[in-house]
C-alpha atoms as a PDB file:
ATOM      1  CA  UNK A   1      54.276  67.758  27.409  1.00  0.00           C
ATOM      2  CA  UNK A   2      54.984  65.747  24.309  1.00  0.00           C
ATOM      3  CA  UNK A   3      54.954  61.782  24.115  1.00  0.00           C
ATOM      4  CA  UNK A   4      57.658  59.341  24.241  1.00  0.00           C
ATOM      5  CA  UNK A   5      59.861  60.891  20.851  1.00  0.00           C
ATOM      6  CA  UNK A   6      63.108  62.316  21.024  1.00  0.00           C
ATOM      7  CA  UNK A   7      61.592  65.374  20.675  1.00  0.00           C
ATOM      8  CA  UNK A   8      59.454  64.704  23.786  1.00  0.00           C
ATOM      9  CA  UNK A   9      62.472  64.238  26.146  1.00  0.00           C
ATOM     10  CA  UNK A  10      64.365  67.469  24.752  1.00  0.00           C
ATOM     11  CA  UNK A  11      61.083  69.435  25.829  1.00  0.00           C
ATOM     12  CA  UNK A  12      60.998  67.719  29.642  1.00  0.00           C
ATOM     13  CA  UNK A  13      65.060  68.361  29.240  1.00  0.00           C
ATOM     14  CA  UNK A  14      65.964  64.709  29.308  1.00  0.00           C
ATOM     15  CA  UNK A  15      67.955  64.865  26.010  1.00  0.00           C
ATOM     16  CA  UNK A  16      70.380  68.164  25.498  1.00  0.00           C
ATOM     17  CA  UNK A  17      69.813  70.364  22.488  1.00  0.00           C
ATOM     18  CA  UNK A  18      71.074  72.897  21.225  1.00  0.00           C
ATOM     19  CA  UNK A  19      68.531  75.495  21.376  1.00  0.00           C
ATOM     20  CA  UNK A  20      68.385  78.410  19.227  1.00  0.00           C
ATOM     21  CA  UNK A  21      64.499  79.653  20.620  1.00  0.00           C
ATOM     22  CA  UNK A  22      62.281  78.852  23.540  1.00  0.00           C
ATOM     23  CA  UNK A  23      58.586  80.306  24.370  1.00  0.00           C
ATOM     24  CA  UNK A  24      55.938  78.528  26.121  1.00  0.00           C
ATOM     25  CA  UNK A  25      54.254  77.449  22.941  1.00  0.00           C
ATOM     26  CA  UNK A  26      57.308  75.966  21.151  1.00  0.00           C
ATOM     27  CA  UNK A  27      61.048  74.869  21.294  1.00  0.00           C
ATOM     28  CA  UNK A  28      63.725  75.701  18.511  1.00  0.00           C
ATOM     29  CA  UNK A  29      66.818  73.936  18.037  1.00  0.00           C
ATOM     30  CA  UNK A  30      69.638  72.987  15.805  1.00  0.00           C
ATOM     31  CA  UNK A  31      69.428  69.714  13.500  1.00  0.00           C
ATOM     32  CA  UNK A  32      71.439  66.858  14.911  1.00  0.00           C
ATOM     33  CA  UNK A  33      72.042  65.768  10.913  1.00  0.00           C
ATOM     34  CA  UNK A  34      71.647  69.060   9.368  1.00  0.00           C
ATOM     35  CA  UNK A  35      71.446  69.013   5.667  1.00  0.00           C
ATOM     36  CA  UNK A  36      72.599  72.926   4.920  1.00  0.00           C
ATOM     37  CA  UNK A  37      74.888  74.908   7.176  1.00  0.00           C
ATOM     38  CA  UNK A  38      71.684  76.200   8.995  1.00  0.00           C
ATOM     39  CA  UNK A  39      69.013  73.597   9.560  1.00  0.00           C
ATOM     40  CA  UNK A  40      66.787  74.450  13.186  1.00  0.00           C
ATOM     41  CA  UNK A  41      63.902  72.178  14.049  1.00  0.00           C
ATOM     42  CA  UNK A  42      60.611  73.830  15.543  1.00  0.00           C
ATOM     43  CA  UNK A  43      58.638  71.487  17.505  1.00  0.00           C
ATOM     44  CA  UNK A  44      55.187  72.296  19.393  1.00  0.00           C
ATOM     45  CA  UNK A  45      55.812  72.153  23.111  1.00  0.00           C
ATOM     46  CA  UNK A  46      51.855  70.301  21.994  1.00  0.00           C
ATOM     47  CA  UNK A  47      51.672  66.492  21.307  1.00  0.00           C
ATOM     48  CA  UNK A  48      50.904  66.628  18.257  1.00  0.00           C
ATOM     49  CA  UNK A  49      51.838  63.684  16.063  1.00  0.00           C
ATOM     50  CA  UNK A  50      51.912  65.136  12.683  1.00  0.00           C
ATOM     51  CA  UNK A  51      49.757  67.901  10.567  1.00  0.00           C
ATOM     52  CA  UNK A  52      47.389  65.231  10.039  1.00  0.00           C
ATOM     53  CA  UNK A  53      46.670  65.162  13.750  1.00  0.00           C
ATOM     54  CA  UNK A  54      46.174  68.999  13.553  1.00  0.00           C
ATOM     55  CA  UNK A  55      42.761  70.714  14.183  1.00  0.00           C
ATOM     56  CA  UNK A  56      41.069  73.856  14.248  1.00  0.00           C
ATOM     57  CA  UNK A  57      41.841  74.775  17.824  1.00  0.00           C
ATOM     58  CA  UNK A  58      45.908  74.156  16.421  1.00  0.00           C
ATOM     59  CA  UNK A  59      45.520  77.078  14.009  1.00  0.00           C
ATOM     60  CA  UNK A  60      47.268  80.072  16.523  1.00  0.00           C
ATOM     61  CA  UNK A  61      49.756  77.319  16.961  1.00  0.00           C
ATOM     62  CA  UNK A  62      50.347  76.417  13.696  1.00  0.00           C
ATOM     63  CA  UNK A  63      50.872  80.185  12.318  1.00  0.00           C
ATOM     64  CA  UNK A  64      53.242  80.791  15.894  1.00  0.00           C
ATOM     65  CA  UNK A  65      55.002  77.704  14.868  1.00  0.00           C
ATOM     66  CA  UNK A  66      55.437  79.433  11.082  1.00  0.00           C
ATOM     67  CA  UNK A  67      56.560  82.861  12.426  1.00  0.00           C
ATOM     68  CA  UNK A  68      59.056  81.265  14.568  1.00  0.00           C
ATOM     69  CA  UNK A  69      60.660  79.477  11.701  1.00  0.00           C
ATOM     70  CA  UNK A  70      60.864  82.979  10.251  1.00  0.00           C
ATOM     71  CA  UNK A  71      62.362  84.511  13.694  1.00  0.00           C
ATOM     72  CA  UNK A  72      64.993  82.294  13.727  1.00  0.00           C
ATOM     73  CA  UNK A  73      66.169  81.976  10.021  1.00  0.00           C
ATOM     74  CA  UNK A  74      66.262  85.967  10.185  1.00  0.00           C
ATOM     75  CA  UNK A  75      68.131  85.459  13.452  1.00  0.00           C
ATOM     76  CA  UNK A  76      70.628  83.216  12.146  1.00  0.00           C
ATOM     77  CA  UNK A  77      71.047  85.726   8.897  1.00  0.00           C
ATOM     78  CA  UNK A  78      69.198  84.424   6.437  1.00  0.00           C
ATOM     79  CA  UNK A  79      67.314  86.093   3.860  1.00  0.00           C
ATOM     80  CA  UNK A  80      66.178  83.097   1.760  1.00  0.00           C
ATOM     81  CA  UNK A  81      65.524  79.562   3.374  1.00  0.00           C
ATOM     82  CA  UNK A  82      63.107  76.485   2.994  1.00  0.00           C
ATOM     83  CA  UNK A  83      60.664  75.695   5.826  1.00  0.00           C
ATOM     84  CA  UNK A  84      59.267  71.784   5.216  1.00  0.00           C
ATOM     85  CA  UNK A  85      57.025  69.682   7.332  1.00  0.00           C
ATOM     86  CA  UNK A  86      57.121  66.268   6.487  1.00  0.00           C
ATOM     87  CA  UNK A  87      53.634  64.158   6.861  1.00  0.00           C
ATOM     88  CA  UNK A  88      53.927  60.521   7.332  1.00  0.00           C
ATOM     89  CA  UNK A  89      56.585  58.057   6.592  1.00  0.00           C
ATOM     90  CA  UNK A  90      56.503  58.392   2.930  1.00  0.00           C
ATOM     91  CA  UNK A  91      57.363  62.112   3.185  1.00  0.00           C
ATOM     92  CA  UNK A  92      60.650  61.350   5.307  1.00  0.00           C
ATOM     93  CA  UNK A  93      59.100  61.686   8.597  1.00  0.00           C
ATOM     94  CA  UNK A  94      60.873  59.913  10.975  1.00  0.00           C
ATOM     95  CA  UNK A  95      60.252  61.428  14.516  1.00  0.00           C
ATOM     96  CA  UNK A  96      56.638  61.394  14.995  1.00  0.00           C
ATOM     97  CA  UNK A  97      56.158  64.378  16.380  1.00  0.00           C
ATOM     98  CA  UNK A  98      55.252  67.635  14.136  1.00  0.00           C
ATOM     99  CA  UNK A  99      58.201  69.513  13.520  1.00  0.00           C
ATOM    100  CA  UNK A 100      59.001  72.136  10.963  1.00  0.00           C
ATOM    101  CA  UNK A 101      62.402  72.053   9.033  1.00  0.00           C
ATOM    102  CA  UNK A 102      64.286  75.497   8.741  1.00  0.00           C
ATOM    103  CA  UNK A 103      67.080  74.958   6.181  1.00  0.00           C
ATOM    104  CA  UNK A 104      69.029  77.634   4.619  1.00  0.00           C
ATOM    105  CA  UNK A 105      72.590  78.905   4.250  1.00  0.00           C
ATOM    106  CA  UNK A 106      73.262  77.551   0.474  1.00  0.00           C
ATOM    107  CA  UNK A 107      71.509  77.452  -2.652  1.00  0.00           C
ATOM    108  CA  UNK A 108      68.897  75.145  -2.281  1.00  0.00           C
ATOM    109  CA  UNK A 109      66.960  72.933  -5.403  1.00  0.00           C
ATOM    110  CA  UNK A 110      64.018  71.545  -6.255  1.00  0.00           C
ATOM    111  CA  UNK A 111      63.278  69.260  -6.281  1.00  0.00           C
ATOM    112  CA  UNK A 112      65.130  68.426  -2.880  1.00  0.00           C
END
């Protein structure tokens, strides 16, 4: 299971969520603070701190993790949506644990 994070005591059920998804690879749920009307978090049922922790043996679970952002933003309607991992503290990650952002459900800019 996942380390001491909030995200690691939603996956050993510790912490409630509101789950959206749930496979043995990965856990989808609903953004606490969500910054659009849909915003689900994908997190690795895997330790992994961050993308720069990733390696080579991660790549079937890094494109799962991808095609479950896609499952549920088409589950939740959406035909156009962001998906953003933030690496590191200086890219707004605060929850050390690698997560993927799917935000949708109003017109989005860019720069965010």
């Amino acid at each position: 299971m996942a380390g001491d994070t909030i995200f690691g005591k939603i996956l050993r059920g510790e912490i409630p969520s509101d789950e959206v998804f749930s496979d043995d690879k990965c856990l989808a749920f609903r953004d606490i603070q969500p910054q659009a009307p849909i915003h689900i978090l994908v997190i690795p049922r895997k330790p992994l701190t961050s993308l720069l922790e990733a390696k080579p043996e991660d790549t079937e679970l890094l494109g799962h993790l991808l095609l479950v952002a896609k499952k549920v933003a088409r589950n939740e309607g959406l035909t156009s949506w962001r998906t953003v991992i933030n690496t590191g503290e200086r890219s707004g990650q605060t929850v050390f644990h690698l997560h993927l952002h799917v935000i949708g459900g109003r017109e989005l800019g860019w720069p965010p």
